[in-house]
Protein backbone atom coordinates (compact mmCIF):
# COMPACT_ATOMS: atom_id res chain seq x y z
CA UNK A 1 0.00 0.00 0.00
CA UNK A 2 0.99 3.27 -1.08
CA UNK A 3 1.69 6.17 1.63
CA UNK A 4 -0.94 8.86 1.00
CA UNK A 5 1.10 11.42 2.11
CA UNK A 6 3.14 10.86 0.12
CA UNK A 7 1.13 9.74 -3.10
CA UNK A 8 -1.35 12.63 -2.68
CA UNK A 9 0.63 15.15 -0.76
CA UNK A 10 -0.88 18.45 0.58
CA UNK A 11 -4.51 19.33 -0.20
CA UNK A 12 -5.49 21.63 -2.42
CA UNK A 13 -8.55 23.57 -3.55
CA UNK A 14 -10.05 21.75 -5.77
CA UNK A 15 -9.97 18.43 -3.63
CA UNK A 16 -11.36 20.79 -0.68
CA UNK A 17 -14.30 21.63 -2.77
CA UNK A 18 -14.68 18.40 -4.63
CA UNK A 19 -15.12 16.75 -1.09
CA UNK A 20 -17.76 19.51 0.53
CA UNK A 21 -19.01 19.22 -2.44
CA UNK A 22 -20.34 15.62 -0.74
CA UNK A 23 -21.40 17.67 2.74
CA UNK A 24 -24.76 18.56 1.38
CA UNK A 25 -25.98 14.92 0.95
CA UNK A 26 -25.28 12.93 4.39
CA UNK A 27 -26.90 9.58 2.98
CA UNK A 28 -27.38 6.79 5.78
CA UNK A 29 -26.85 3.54 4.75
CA UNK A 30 -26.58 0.48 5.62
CA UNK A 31 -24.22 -1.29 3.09
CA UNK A 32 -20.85 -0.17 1.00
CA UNK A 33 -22.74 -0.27 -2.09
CA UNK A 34 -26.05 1.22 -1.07
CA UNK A 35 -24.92 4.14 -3.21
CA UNK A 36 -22.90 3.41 -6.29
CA UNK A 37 -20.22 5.31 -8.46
CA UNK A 38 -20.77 8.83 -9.58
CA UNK A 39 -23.69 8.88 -6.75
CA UNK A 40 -20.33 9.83 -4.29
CA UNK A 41 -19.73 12.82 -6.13
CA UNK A 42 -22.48 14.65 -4.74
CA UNK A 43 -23.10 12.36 -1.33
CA UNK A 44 -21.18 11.20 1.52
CA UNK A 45 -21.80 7.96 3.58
CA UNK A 46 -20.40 5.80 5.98
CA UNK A 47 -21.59 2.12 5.53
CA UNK A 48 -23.60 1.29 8.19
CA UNK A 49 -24.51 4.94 9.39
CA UNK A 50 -27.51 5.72 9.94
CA UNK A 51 -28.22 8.28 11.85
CA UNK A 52 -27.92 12.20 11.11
CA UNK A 53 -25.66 13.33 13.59
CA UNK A 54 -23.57 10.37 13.64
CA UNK A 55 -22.63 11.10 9.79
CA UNK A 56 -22.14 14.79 10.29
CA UNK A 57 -19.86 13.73 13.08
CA UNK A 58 -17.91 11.34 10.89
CA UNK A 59 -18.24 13.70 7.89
CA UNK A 60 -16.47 16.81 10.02
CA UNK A 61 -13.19 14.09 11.13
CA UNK A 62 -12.78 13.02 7.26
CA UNK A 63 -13.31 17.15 6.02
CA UNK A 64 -10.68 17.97 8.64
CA UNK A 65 -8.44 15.38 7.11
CA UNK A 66 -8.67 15.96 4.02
CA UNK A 67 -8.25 19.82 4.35
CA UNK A 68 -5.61 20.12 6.74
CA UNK A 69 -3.87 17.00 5.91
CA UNK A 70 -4.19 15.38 8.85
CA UNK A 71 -3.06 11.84 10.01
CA UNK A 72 -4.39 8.19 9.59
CA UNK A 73 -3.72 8.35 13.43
CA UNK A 74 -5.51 11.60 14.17
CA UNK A 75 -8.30 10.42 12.11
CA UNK A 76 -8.80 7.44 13.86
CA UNK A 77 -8.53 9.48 17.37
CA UNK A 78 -11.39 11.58 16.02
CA UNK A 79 -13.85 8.51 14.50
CA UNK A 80 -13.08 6.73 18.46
CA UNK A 81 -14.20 9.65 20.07
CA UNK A 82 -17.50 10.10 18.36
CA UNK A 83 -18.30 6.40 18.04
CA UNK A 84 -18.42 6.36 21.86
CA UNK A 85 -20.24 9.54 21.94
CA UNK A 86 -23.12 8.44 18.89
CA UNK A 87 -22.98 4.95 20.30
CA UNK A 88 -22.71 3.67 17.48
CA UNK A 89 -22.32 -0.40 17.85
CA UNK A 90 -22.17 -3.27 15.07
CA UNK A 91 -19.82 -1.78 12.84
CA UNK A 92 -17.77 -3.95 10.50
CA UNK A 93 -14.39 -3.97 12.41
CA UNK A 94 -15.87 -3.35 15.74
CA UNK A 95 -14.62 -5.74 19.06
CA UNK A 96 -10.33 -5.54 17.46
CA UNK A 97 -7.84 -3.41 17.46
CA UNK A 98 -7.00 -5.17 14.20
CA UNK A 99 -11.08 -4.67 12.80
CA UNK A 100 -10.86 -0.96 13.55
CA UNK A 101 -7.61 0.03 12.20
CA UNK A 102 -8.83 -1.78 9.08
CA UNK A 103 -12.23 -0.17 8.97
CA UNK A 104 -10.42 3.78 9.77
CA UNK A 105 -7.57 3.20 6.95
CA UNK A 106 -10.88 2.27 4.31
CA UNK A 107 -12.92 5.39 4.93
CA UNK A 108 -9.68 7.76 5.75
CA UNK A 109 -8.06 6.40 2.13
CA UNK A 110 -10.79 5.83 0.66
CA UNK A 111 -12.39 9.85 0.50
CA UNK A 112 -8.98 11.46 0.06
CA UNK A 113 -7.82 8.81 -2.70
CA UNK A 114 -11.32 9.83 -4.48
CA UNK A 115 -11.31 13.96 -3.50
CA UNK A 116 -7.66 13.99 -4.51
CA UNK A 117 -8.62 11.90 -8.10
CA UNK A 118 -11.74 14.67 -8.49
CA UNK A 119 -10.01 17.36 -7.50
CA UNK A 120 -7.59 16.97 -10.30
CA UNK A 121 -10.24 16.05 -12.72
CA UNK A 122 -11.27 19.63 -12.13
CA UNK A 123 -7.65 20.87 -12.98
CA UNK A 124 -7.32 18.61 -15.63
CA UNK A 125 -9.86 19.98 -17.55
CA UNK A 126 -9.07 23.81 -16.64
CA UNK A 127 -5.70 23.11 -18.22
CA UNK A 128 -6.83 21.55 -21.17
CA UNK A 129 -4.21 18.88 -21.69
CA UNK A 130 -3.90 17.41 -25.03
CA UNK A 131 -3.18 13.67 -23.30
CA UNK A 132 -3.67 12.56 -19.81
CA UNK A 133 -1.03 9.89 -18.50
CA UNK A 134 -1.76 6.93 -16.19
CA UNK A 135 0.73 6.73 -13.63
CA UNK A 136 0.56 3.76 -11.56
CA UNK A 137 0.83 4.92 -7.65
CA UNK A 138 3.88 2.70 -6.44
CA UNK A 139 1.87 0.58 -4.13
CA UNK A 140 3.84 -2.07 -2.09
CA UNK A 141 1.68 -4.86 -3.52
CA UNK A 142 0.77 -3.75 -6.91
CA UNK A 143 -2.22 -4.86 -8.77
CA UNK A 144 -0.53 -6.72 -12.00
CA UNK A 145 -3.27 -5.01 -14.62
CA UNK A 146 -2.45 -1.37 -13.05
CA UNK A 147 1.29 -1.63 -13.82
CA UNK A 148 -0.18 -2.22 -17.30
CA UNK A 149 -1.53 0.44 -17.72
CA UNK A 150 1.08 2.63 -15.99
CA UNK A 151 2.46 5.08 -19.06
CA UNK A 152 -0.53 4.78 -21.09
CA UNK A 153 -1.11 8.04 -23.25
CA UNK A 154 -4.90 8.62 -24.33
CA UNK A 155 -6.46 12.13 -25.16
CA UNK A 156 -9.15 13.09 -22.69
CA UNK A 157 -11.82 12.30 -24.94
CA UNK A 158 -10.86 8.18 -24.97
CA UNK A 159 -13.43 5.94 -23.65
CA UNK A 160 -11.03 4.43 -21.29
CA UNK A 161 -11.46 7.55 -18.72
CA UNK A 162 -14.89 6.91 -18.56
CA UNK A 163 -14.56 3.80 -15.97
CA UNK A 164 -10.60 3.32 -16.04
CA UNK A 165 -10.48 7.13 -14.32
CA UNK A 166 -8.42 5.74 -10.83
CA UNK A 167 -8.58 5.16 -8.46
CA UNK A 168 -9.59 2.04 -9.27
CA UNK A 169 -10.37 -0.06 -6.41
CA UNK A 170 -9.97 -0.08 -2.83
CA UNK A 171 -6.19 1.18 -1.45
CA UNK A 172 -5.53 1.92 -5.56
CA UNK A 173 -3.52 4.92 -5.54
CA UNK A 174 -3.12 5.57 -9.17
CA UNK A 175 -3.42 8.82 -10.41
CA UNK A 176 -3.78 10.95 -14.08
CA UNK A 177 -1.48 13.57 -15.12
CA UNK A 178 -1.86 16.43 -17.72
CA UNK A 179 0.70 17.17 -20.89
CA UNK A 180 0.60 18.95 -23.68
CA UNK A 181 2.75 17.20 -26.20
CA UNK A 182 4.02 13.66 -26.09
CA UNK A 183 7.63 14.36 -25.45
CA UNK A 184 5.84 16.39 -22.13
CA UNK A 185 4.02 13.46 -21.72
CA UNK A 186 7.56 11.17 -21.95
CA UNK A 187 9.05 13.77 -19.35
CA UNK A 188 6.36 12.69 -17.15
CA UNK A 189 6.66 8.72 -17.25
CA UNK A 190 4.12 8.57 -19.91
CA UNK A 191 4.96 6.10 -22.88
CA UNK A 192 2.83 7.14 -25.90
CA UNK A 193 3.79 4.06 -28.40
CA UNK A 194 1.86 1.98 -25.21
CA UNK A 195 -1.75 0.34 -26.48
CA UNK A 196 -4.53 -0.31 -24.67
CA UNK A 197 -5.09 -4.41 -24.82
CA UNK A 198 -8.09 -5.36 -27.39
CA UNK A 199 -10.52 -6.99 -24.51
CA UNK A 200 -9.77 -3.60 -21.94
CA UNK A 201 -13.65 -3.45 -21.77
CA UNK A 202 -14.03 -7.04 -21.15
CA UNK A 203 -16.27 -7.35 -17.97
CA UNK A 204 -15.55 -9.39 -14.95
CA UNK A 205 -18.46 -11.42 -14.24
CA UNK A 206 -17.82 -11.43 -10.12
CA UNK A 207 -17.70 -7.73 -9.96
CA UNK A 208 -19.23 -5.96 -13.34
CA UNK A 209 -16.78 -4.43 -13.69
CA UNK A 210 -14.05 -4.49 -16.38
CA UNK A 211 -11.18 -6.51 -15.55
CA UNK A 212 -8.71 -4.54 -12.92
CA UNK A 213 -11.40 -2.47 -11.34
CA UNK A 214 -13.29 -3.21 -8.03
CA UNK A 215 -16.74 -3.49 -7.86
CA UNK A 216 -18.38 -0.04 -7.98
CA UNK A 217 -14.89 1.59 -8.96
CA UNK A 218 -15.81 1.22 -12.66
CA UNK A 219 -16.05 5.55 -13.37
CA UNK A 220 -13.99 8.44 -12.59
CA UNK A 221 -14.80 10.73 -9.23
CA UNK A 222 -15.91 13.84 -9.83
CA UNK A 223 -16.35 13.46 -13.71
CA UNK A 224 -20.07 14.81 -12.88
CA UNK A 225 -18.85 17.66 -11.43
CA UNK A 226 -15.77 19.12 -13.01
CA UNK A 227 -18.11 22.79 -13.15
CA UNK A 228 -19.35 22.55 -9.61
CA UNK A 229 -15.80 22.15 -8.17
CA UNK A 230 -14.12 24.59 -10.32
CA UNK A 231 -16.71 27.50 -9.71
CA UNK A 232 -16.43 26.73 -5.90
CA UNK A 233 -12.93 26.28 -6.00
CA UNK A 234 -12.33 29.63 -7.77
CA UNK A 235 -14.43 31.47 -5.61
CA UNK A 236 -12.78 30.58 -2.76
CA UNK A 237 -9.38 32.45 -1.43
CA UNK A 238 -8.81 30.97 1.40
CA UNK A 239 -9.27 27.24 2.48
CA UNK A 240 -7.77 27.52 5.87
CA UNK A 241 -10.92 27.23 7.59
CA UNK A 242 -11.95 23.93 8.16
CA UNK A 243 -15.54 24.51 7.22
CA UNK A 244 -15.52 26.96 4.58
CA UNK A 245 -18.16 29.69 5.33
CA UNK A 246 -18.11 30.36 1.60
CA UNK A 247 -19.54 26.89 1.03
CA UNK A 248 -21.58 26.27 4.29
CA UNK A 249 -24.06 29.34 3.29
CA UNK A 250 -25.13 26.49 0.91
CA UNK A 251 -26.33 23.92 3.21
CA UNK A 252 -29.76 23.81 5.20
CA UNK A 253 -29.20 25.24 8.61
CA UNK A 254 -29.62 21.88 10.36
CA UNK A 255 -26.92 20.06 8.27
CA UNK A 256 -24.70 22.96 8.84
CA UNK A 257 -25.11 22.97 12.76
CA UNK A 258 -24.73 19.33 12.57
CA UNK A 259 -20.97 19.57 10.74
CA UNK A 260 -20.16 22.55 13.18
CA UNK A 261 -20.87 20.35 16.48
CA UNK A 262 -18.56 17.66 14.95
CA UNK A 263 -16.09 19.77 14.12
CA UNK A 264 -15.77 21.10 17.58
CA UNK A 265 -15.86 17.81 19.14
CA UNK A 266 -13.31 16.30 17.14
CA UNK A 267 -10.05 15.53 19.25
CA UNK A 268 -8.28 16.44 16.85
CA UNK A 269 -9.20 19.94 16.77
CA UNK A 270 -7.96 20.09 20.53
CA UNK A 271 -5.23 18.84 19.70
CA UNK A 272 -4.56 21.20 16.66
CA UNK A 273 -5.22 24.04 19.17
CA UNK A 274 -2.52 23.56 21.40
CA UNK A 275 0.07 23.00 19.02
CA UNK A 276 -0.86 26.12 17.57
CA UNK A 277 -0.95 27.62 21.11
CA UNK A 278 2.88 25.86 21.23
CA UNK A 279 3.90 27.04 18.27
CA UNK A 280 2.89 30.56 19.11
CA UNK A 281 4.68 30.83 22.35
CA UNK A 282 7.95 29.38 20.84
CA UNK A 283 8.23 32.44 18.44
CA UNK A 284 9.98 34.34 20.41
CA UNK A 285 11.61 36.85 17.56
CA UNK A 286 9.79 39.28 15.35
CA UNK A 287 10.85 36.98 11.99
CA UNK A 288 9.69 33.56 13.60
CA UNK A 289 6.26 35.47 14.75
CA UNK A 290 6.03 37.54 11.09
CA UNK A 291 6.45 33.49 9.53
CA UNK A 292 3.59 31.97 11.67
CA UNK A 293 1.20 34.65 11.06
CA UNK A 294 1.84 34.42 7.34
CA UNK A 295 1.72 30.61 7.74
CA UNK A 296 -1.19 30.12 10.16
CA UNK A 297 -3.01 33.41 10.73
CA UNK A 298 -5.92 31.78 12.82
CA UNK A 299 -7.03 28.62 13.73
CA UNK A 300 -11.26 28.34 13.51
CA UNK A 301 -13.16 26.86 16.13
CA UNK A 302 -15.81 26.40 13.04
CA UNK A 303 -19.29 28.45 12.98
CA UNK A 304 -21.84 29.69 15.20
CA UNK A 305 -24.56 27.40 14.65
CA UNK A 306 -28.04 28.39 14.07
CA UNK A 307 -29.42 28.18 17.93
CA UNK A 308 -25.94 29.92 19.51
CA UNK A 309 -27.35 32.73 16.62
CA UNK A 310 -30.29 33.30 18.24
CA UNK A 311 -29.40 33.15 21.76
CA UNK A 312 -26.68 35.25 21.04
CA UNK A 313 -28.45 37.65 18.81
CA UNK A 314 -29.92 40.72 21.53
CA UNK A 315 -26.63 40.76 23.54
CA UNK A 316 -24.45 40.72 20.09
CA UNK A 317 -27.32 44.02 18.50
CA UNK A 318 -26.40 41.65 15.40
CA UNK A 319 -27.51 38.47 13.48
CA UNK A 320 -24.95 36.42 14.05
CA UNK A 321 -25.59 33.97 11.58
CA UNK A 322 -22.47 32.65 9.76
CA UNK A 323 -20.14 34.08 11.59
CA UNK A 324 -16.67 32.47 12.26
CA UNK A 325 -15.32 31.38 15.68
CA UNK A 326 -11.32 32.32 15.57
CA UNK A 327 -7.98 32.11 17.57
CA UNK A 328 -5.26 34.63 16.39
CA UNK A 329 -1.40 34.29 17.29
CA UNK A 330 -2.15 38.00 18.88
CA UNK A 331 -4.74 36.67 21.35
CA UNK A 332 -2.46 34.03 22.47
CA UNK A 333 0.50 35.55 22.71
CA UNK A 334 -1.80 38.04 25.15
CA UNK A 335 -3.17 35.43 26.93
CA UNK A 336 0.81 34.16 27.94
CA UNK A 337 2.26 37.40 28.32
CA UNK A 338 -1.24 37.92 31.36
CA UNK A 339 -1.99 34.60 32.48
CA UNK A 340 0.95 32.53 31.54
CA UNK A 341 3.26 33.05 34.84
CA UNK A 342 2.36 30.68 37.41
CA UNK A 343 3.57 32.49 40.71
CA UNK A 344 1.70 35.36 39.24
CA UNK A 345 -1.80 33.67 38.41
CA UNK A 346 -1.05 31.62 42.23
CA UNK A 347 -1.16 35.09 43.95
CA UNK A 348 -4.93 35.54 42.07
CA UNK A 349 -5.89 33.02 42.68
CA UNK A 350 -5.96 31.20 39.09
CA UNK A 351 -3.70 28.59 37.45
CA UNK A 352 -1.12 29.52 34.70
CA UNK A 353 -2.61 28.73 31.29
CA UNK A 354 -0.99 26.02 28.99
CA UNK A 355 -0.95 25.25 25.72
CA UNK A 356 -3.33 22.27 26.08
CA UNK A 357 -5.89 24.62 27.83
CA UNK A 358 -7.22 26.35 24.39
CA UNK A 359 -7.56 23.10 23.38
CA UNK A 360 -10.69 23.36 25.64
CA UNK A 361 -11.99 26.06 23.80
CA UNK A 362 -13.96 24.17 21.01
CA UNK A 363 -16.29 22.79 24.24
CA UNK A 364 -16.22 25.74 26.16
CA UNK A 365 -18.05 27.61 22.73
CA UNK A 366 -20.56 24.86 22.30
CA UNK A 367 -21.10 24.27 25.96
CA UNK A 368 -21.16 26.95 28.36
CA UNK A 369 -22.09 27.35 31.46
CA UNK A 370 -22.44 30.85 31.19
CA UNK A 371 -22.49 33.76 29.31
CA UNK A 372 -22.97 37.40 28.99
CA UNK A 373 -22.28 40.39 26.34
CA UNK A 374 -20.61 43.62 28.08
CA UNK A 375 -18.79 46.59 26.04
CA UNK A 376 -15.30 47.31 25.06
CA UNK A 377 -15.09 50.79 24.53
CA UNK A 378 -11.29 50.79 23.77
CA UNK A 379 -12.12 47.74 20.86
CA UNK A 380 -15.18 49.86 20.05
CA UNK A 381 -17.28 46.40 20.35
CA UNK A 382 -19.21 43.58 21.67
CA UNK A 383 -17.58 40.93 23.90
CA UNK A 384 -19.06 38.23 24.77
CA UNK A 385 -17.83 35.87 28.38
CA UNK A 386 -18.14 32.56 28.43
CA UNK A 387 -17.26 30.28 31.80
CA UNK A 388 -16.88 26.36 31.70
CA UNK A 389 -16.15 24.27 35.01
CA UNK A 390 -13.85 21.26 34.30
CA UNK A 391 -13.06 19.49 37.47
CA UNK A 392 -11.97 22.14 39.38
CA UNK A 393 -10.83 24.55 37.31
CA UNK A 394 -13.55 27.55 36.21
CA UNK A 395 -12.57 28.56 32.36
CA UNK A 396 -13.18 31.53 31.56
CA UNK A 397 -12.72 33.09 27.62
CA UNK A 398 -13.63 36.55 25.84
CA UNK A 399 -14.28 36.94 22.17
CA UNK A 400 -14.73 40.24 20.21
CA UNK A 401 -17.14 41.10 17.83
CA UNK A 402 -15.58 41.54 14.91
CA UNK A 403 -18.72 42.78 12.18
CA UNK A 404 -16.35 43.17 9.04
CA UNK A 405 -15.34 40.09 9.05
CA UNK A 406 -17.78 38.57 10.67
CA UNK A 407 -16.11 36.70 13.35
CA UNK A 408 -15.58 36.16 17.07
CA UNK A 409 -12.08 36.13 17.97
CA UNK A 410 -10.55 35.06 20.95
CA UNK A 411 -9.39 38.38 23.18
CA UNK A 412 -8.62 37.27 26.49
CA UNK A 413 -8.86 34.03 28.28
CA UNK A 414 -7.88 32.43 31.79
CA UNK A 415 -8.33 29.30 34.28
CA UNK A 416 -9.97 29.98 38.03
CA UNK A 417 -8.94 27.71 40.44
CA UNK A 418 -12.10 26.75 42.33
CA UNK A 419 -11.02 23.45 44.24
């Protein structure tokens, strides 16, 4: 099996969009092949779930792989965590360690192998290539007919794309590339004088599919639609957000609150805060800080969903509707420089904050305690405090109003100690 990060490398736009493009659809089933080929373009499934929230859940861990190029491992932190919280039991792979890291690496491989394939449809077809190459993926156990077809030049138009489009079966990590000419499409490991066998449309009576290809693996993702994913991707600037506001102002407001609650109850997200926290407070000079904030200029806690809106809504003197939940290097390098000294925080009674504490903030925006709006005349705003009690430790975190860009961004934040 072929490493995907190394096959597939860093997302990109198009894949971004060619997966959300799936978000709108949250299909339960209850078999692989309840929904069949180009179907997955425009719907996303689990086999075997069912129910609504449990496939937004699952839907938010796989979006959050696939657009910040996240781990096998942190994926499969993230699908634990909400199995246990959906209770979802009788899953194929369930009762073994072995059963689920089987069942994790299918659905983690599986939606980034076909995102990445119609991602680059999309830019396949913006470039206009005169010939697309097959390039076999390098797997560790190769599939004999794949090799064959590794090299093989054919202009877009061919038949062959039409089912041989890879991947093309489960843990295939084939891929197309573009050229103009067929000395580019040598340069590239493309082999022009290479022909297509005379029975390559022969079927395979087990599977239905022609011979190579897995059952249900017989068309190319996101052939039907190459438009949709282009006019999304081009519209959108910035992908850094794990759920693109650009695209969730599509969705009905229940499947969008039910991505948004994932989100922030992924571990992963936690986890993603306090290395960003980390990485923060280790930029100590004004180059290292100027390279993060060009790097990673927030991290997103996701949306406020449709209920926070309207509970929100007379404190905020706004509609808060679709507005963004951020962290900012400036907020936490604020937060360290007031409530990172532990002698100091002691003497008030409060415990230093650590990195892994804004890790908490995902669950201390979707579940307060408390909360109230007050006035910051200096920020010319709206703040809104929120106050969570872990254990105990009272949590207690500010966010400004920030109307432009319609956001709520951390401004201040520190832990009570109330044992």
């Amino acid at each position: 099996m072929a490493d995907l990060s190394t096959t597939f490398r860093r997302p990109f736009r198009e894949q971004i969009a060619a997966f959300r493009l799936r978000l709108g659809d949250l299909v339960p089933t209850a078999r692989w092949d309840d929904i069949t080929r180009a179907q997955h373009d425009r719907a996303f499934m689990v086999a075997g779930a069912q129910k609504a929230d449990l496939l937004a859940d699952l839907a938010a861990a796989v979006d959050k792989a696939i657009s910040q190029g996240t781990s096998l491992e942190e994926f499969r932190r993230d699908f634990r965590a909400t199995v246990t919280r959906r209770g979802w039991h009788g899953w194929t792979g369930e009762g073994t360690k072995r059963g689920e890291a089987w069942r994790t690496r299918v659905i983690y491989r599986t939606n980034i192998a076909t995102s990445y394939a119609a991602g680059r449809m999309a830019q396949l077809i913006e470039g206009n290539f005169a010939f697309w190459v097959y390039r076999h993926g390098g797997s560790s156990e190769p599939r004999v007919i794949h090799l064959g077809w590794d090299g093989l030049v054919l202009p877009p138009d061919h038949p062959f794309w039409i089912t041989h489009g890879p991947p093309n079966g489960w843990g295939c990590s084939c891929y197309v590339i573009g050229a103009r000419t067929e000395a580019g499409a040598r340069r590239r490991g493309g082999d022009p004088d290479k022909r297509l066998p005379d029975d390559w449309q022969s079927r395979d009576p087990r599977t239905g599919a022609p011979k190579g290809i897995d059952k249900g693996w017989d068309y190319t993702p996101g052939a039907s639609t190459v438009d949709e994913i282009r006019t999304m991707a081009a519209k959108v600037v910035d992908w850094r957000y794990n759920l693109a506001v650009a695209y969730m102002t599509s969705l009905p407001d229940r499947t969008r609150d039910l991505l948004v609650e994932g989100y922030r109850g992924l571990p992963s997200l936690a986890d993603s805060l306090a290395r960003y926290a980390t990485r923060v407070s280790a930029a100590k000079t004004d180059a290292a800080r100027k390279a993060l904030s060009e790097r990673e200029p927030i991290q997103s806690l996701g949306l406020v969903t449709s209920v926070q809106a309207r509970a929100y809504r007379e404190g905020a003197g706004r509609d808060l509707d679709l507005y963004d939940i951020a962290v900012d290097a400036d907020a936490i390098r604020h937060v360290f420089v007031r409530h990172g000294d532990p002698a100091r925080e002691a003497a008030r009674g409060q415990i230093a904050v650590r990195p892994e504490d804004f890790g908490l903030l995902p669950e201390i925006f979707q579940f307060p305690d408390s909360f109230e709006w007050s006035d910051a005349r200096s920020l010319q705003s709206r703040v809104l405090r929120l106050t969570k009690v872990v254990g105990a430790r009272r949590y207690v975190a500010h966010f400004v109003l920030r109307p432009r860009r319609r956001r709520l961004v951390l401004l201040t934040y520190w832990v009570e100690n109330i044992g």
